[in-house]
N, C-alpha and C. Protein backbone atom coordinates (compact mmCIF):
# COMPACT_ATOMS: atom_id res chain seq x y z
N UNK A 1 -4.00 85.60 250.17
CA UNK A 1 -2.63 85.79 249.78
C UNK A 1 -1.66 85.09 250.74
N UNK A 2 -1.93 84.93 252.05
CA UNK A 2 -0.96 84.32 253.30
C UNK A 2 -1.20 82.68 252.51
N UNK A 3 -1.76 82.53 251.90
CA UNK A 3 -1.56 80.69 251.40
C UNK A 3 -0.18 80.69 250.52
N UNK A 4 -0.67 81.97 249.46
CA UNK A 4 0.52 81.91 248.31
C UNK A 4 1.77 81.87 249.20
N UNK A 5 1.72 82.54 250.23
CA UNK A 5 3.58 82.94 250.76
C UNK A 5 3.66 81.37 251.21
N UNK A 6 2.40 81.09 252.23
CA UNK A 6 2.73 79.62 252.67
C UNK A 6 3.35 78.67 251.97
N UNK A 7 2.43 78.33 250.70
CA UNK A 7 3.21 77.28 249.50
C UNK A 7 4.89 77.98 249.11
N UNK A 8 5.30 78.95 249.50
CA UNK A 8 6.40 79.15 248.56
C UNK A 8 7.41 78.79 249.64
N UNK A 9 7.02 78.81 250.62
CA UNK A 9 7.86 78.66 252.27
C UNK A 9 7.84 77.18 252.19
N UNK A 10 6.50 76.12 251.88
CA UNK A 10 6.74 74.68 251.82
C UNK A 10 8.59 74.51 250.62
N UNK A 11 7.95 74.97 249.74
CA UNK A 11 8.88 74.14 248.36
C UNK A 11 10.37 74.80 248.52
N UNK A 12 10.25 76.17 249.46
CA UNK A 12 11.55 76.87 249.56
C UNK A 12 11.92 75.75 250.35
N UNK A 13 11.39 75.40 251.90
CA UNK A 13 12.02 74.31 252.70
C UNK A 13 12.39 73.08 252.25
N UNK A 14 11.63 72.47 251.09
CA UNK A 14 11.81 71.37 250.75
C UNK A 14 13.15 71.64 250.08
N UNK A 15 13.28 72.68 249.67
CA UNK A 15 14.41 72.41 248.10
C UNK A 15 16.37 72.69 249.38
N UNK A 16 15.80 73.68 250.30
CA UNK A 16 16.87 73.79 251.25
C UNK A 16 17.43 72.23 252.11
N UNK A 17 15.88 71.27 252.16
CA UNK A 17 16.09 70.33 252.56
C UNK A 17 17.15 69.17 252.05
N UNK A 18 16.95 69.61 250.51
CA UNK A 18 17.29 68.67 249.41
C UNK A 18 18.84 68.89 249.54
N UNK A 19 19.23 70.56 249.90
CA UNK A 19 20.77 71.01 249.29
C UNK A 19 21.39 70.53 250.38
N UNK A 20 20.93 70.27 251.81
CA UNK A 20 21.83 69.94 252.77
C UNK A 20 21.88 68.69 252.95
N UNK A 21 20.92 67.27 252.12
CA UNK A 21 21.52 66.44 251.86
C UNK A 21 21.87 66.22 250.55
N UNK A 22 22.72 67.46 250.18
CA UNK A 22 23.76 67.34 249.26
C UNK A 22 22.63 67.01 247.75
N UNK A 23 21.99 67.41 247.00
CA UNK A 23 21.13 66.88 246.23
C UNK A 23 21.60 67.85 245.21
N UNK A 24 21.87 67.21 243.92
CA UNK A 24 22.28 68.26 243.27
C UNK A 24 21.45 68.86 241.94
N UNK A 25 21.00 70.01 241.11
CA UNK A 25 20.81 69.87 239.84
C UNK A 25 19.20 70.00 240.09
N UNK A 26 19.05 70.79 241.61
CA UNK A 26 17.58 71.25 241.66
C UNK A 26 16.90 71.93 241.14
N UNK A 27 15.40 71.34 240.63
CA UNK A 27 14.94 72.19 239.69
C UNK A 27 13.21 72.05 240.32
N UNK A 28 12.82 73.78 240.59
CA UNK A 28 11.53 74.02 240.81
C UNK A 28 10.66 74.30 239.94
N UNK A 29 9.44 73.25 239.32
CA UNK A 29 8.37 73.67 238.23
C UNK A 29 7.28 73.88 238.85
N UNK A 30 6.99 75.82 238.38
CA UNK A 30 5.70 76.22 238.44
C UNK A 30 4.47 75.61 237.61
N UNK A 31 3.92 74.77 238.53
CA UNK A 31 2.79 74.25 237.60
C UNK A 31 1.41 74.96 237.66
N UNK A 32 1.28 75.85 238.60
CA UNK A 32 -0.02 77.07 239.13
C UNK A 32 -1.03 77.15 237.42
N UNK A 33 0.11 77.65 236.70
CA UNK A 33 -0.48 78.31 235.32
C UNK A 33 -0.92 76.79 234.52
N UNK A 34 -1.11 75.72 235.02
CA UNK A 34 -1.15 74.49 234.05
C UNK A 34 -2.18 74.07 234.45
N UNK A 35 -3.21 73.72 233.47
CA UNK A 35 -5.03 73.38 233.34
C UNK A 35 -4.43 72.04 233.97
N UNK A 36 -5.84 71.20 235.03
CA UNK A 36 -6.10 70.05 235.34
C UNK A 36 -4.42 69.44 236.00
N UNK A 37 -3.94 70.47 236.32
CA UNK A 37 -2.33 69.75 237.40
C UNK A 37 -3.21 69.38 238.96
N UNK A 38 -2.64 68.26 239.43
CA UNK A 38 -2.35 68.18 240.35
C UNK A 38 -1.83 68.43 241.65
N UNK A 39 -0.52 69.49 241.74
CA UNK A 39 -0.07 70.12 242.08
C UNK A 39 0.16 71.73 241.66
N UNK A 40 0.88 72.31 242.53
CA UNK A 40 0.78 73.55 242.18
C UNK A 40 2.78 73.90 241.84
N UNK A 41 3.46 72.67 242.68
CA UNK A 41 4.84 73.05 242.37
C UNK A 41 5.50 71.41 242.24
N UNK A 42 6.32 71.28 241.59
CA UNK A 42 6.79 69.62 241.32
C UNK A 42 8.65 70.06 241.49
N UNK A 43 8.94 69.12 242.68
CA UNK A 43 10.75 69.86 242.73
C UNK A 43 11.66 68.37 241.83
N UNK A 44 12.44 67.94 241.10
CA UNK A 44 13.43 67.52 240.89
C UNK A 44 14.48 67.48 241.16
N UNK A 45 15.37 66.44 241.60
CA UNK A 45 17.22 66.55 241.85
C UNK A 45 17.42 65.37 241.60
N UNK A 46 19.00 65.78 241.58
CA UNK A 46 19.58 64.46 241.39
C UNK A 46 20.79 64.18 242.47
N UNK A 47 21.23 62.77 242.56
CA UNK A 47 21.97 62.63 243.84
C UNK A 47 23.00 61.84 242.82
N UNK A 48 23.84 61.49 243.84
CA UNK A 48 25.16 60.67 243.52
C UNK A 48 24.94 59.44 243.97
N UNK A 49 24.01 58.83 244.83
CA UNK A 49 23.87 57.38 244.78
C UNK A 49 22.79 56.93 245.60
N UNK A 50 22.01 55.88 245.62
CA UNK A 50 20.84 55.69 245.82
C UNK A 50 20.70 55.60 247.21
N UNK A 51 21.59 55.40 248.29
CA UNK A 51 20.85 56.24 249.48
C UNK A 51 20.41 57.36 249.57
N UNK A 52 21.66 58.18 249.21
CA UNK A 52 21.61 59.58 249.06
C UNK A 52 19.98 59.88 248.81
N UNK A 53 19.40 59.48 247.55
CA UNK A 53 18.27 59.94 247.05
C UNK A 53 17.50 59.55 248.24
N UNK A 54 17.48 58.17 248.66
CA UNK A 54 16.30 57.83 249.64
C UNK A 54 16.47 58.97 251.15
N UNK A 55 17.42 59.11 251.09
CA UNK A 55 17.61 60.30 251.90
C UNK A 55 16.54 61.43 251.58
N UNK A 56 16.93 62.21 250.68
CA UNK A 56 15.81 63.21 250.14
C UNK A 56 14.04 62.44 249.53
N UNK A 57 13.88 61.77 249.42
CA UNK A 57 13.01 61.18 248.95
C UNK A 57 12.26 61.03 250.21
N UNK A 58 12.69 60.45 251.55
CA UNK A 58 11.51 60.86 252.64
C UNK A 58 12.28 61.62 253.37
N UNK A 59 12.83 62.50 253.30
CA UNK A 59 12.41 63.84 254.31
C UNK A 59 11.52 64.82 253.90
């Protein structure tokens, strides 16, 4: 069970990461319940201009 909290602490940080460089229109998909995924969570946003994104894109 300490994994499940772990993963939710990754995608929580990531998505906090996203809002303080300003990223807007975040969206977290549970993919856990989905046969043959890859992942277990996939985050989306959107920015106002293409640094911005490369900003969130490698942190």
């Amino acid at each position: 069970m300490a994994k499940k909290k772990e993963l939710l602490t990754t995608v929580d940080f990531a998505i906090q990461g996203i809002q303080k460089k300003k990223g807007k229109q975040i969206v977290k998909l549970d993919l856990r319940k989905t046969s043959n995924s890859v992942t277990n969570y996939f985050v989306i946003c959107q920015g106002n201009s293409k640094p911005q994104m490369n900003k969130n894109l490698h942190r």
